[in-house]
Protein backbone atom coordinates (compact mmCIF):
# COMPACT_ATOMS: atom_id res chain seq x y z
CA UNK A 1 82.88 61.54 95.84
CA UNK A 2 83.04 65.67 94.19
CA UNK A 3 80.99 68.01 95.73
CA UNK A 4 79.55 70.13 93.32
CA UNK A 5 77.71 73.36 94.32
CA UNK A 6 74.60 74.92 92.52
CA UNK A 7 76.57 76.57 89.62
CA UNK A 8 78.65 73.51 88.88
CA UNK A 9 81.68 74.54 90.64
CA UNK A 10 83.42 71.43 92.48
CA UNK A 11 84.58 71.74 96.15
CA UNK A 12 87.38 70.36 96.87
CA UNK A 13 89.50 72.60 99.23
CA UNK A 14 89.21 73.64 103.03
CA UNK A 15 89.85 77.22 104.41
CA UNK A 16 90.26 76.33 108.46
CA UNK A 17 90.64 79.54 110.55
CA UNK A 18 92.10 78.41 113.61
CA UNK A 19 92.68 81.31 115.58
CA UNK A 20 91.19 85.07 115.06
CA UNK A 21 94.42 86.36 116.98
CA UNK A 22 97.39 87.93 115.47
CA UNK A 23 100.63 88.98 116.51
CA UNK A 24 100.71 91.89 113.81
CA UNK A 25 98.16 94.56 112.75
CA UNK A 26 98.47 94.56 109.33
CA UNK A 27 97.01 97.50 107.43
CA UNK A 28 95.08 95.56 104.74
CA UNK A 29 94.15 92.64 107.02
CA UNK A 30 90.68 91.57 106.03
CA UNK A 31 90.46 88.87 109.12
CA UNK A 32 89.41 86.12 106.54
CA UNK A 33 86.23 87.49 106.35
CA UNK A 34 85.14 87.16 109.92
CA UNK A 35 83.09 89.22 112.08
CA UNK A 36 83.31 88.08 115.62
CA UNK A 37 86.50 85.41 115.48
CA UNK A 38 87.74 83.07 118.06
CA UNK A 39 89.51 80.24 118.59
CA UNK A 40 88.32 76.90 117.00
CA UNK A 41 88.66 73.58 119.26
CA UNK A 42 91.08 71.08 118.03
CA UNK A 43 88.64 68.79 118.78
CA UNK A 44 86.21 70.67 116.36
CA UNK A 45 88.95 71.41 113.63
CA UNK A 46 89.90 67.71 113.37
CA UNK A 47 86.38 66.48 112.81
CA UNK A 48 85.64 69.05 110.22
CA UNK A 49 88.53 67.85 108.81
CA UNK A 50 87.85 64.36 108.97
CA UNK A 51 83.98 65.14 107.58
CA UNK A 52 85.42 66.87 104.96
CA UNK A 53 87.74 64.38 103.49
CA UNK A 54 84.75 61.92 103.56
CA UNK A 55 83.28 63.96 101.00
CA UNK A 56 86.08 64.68 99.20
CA UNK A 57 88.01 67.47 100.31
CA UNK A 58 91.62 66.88 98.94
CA UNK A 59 93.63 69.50 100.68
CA UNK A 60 93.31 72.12 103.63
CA UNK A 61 94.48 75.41 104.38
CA UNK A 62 95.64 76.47 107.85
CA UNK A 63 94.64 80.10 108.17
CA UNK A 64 94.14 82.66 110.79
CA UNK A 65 94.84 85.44 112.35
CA UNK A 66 98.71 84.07 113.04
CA UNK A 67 97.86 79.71 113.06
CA UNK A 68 101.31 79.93 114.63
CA UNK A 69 99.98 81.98 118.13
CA UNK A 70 98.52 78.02 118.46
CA UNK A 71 100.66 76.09 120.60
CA UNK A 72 98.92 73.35 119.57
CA UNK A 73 99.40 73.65 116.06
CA UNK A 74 101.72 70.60 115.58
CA UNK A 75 98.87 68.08 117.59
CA UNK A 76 96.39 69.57 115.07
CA UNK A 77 98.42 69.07 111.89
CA UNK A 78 98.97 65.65 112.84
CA UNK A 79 95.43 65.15 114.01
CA UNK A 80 94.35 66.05 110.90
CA UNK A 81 96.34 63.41 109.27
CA UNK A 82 95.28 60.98 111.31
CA UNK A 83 91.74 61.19 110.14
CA UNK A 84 92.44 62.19 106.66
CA UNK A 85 95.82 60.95 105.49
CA UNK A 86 95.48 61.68 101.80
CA UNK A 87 94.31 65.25 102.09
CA UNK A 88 97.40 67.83 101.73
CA UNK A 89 97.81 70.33 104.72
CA UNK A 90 99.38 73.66 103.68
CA UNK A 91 99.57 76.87 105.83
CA UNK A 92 99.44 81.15 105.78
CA UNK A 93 101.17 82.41 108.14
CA UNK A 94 103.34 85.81 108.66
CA UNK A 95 106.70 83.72 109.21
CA UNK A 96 107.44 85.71 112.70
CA UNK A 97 107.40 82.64 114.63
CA UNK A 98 108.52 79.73 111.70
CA UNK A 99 111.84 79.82 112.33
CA UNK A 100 111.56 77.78 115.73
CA UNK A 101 108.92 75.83 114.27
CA UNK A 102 108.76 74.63 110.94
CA UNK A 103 110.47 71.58 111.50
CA UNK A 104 107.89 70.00 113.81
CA UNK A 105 105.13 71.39 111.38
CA UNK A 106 106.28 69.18 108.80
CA UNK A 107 107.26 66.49 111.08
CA UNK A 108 103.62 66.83 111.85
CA UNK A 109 102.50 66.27 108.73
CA UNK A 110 102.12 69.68 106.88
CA UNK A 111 103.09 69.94 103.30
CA UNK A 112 103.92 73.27 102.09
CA UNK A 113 103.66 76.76 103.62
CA UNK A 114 102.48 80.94 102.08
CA UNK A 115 104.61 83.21 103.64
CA UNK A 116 103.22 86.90 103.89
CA UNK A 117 106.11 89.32 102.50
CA UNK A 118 105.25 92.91 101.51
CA UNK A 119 108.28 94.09 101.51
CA UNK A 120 112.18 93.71 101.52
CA UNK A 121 113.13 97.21 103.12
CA UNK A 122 112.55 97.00 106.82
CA UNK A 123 110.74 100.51 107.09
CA UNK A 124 108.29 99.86 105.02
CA UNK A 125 107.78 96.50 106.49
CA UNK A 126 107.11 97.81 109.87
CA UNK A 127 104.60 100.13 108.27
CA UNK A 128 102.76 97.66 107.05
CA UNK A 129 102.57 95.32 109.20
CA UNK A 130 101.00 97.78 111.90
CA UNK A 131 101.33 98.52 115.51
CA UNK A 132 104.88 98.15 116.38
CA UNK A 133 105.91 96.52 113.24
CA UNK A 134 107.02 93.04 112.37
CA UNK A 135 110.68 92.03 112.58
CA UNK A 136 111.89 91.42 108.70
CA UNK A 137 114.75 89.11 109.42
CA UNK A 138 112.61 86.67 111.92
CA UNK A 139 110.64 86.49 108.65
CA UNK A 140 113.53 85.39 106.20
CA UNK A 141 115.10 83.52 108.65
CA UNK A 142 111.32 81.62 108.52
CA UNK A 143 112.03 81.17 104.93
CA UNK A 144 114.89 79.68 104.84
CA UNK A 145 113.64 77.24 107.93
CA UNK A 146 110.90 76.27 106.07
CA UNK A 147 112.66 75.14 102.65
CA UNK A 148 115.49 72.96 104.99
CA UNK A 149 112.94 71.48 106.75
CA UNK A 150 111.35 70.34 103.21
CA UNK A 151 108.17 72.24 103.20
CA UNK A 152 107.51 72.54 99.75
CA UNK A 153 106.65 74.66 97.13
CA UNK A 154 107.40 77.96 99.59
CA UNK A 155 104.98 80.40 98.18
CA UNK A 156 105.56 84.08 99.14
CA UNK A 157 102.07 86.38 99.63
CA UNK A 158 102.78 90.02 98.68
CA UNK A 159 99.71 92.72 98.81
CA UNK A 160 100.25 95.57 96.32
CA UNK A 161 99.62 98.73 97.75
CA UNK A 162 100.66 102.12 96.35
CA UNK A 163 103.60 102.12 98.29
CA UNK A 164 104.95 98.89 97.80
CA UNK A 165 104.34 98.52 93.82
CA UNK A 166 107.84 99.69 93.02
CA UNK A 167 109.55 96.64 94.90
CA UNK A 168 108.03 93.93 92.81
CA UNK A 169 111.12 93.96 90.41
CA UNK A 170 113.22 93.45 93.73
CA UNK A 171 110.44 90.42 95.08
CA UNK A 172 110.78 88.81 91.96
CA UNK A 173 114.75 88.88 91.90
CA UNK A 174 114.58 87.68 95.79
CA UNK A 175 112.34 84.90 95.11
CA UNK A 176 114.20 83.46 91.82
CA UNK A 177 117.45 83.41 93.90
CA UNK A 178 115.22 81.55 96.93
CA UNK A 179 113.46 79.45 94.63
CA UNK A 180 110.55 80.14 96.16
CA UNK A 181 107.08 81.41 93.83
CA UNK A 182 105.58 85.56 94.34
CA UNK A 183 102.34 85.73 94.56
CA UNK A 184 100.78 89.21 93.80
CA UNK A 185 97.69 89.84 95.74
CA UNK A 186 95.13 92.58 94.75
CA UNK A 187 93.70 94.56 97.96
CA UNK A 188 90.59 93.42 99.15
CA UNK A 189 88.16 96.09 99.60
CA UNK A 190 88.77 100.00 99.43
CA UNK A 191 92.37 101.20 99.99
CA UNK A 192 95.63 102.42 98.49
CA UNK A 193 95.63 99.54 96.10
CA UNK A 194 98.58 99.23 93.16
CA UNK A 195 98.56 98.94 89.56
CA UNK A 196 98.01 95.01 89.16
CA UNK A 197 96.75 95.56 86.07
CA UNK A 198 99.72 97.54 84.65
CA UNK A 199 102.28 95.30 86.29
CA UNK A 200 100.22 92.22 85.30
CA UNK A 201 100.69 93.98 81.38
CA UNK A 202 104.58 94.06 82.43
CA UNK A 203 105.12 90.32 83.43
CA UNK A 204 103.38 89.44 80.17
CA UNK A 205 105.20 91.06 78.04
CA UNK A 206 108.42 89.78 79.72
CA UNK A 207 107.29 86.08 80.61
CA UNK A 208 108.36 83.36 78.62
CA UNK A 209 105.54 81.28 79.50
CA UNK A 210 102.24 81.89 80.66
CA UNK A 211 99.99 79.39 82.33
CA UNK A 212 96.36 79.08 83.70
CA UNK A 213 95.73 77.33 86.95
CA UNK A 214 92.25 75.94 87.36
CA UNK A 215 91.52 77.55 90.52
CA UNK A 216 90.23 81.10 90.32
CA UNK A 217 92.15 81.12 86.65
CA UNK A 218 94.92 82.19 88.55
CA UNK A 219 97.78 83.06 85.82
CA UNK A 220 101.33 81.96 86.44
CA UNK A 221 104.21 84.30 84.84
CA UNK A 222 107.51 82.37 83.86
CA UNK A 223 110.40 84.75 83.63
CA UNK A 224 114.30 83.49 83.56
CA UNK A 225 113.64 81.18 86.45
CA UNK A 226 111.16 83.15 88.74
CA UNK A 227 107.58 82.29 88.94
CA UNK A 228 105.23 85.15 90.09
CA UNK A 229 101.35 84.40 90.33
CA UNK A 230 98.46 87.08 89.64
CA UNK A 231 95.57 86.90 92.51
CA UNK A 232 93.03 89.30 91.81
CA UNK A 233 89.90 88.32 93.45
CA UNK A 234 87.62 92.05 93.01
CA UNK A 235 84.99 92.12 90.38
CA UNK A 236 86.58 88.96 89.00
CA UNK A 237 84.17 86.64 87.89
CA UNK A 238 86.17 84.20 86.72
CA UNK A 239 87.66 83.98 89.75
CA UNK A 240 84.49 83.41 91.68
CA UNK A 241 82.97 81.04 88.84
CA UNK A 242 86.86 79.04 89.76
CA UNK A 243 86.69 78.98 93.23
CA UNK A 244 87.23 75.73 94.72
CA UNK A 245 86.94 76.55 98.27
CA UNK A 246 84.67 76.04 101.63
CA UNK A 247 85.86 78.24 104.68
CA UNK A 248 85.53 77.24 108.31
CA UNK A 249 85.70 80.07 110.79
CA UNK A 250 87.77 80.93 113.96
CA UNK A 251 84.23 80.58 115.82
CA UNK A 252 83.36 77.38 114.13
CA UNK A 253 81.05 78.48 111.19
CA UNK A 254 81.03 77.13 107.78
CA UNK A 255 81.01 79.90 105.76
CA UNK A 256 80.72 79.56 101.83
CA UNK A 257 82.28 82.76 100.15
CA UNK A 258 85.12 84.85 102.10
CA UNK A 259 82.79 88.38 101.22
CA UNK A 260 79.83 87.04 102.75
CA UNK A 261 78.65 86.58 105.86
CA UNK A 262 74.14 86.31 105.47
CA UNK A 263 74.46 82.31 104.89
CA UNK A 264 77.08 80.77 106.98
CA UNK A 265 76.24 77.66 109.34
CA UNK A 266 77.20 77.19 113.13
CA UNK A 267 78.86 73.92 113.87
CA UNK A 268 77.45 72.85 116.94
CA UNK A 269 78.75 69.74 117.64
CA UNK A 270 81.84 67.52 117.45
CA UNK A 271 80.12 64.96 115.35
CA UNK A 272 81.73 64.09 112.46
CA UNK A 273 78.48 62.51 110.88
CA UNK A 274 76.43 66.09 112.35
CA UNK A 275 79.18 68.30 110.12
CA UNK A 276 78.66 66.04 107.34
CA UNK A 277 75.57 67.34 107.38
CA UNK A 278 75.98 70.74 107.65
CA UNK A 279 79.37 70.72 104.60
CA UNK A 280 76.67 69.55 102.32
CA UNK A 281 73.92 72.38 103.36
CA UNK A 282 77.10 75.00 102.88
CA UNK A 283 77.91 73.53 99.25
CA UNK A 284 74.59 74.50 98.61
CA UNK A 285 74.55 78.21 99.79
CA UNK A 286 77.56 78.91 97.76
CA UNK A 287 77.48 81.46 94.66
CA UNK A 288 79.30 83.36 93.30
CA UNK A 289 80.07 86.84 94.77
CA UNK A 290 81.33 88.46 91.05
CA UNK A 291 78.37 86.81 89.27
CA UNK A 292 78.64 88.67 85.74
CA UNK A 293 75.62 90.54 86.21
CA UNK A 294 74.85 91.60 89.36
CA UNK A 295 76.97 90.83 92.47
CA UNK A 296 75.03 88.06 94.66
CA UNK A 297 76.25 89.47 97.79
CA UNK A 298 75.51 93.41 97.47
């Protein structure tokens, strides 16, 4: 079975928000979308999980807040594959706490981990990451935990802002000598954004090879053994009319589009058959946000 929403756009990823809290403030955190947040049941996660497979949903993203402020998260993971042992379970998460931990993630069951990295000076880091700052080593020392313990591919999340833009030639250096893949991430929302577009003009002219994933048209630069991704989700219509994706929230709501919040559904019960029932209702609210005309959500 494909779902298939109203514009023709097949479903056939998971966003799970598992917990709203966070161990860093981050100064372009958009919170997934979320208004209130929470802290989903395991119970609940595994059986949206389990529904969702049943119709299809090949892979799942752990999201949060920090998934890894779950003490839990291992029993979920494996949960999870329990009831749905061919969907792929990847995670976000800062990479504070993965040094202690990524072995009995992927014992558990997940597959592959994003790593959020804005930056290789620790100054800057701090500043970014907000009240009192993140620890920058804990981080790489994550890294490296998380390749050993066979988590693969390591994908590494970096938000261009003004201040960070000129360390991109430096991210790209660190993660062809990792061998781990940079993804660039344009700011949601209003802030000191970077030049994607003028560094996107860079890669290309540099790249050896370009190539087009499927999902949100996402392009992938090739250059002398690094691989750096483009995600650039504001007034992008092709990436709306390419997104693959259903989000669950922290508070247990399905929520269709991360820049919306007039059509999601409360999951009220544990039922597996009951959230059936409500996936397919929340295929059918999605549309796109970036429409080509005029945005559906404004």
């Amino acid at each position: 079975m494909v779902l298939i929403d109203p514009y023709g756009r097949k479903v056939t990823g998971l966003r799970i928000s598992v917990t709203s809290r966070c161990n860093l403030r981050c100064i372009y955190c958009h919170h997934e979308g979320e208004v209130t947040g929470g802290e989903i049941s395991r119970e609940m996660a595994v059986n949206v999980v389990n529904a969702a497979s049943r119709l299809g949903i090949r892979s799942v993203k752990i999201t949060g807040g920090e998934p890894l402020m779950r003490s839990d998260l291992e029993e979920m993971i494996a949960g999870f594959k329990e009831v749905a042992p061919g969907v792929e379970i990847s995670i976000t998460t800062n990479g504070v706490y993965l040094k202690d931990r990524a072995e009995g993630l992927a014992a558990a069951g997940l597959s592959r981990v994003n790593i959020s990295l804005d930056s290789l000076d620790p100054d800057m880091y701090r500043r970014i990451t907000g009240a009192g700052g993140g620890d920058l080593e804990r981080v790489l020392d994550g890294i490296e935990a998380a390749q050993l313990s066979g988590l693969r591919p390591v994908k590494l999340n970096m938000v261009v802002l003004r201040e960070n833009e000129r360390e991109i030639p430096e991210m790209i250096e660190f993660s062809r000598k990792r061998g781990v893949i940079l993804q660039l991430i344009e700011l949601l929302g209003d802030g000191p954004k970077g030049d994607l577009e003028r560094v996107e003009r860079l890669l290309e002219s540099e790249a050896e090879m370009v190539l087009t994933r499927e999902m949100h048209r996402r392009r992938k630069y090739f250059l002398n053994g690094a691989v750096v991704e483009i995600v650039r989700p504001m007034d992008n219509t092709e990436f709306c009319a390419h997104c693959n994706r259903l989000r669950v929230t922290s508070d247990g709501r399905l929520k269709p589009c991360l820049l919306r919040n007039d059509n999601l559904l409360e999951i009220k019960s544990t039922d597996p058959d009951e959230i059936e029932r409500l996936i397919l209702e929340a295929v059918k609210r999605r549309a796109p946000f970036f429409d080509g005309n005029a945005n559906a959500g404004r």
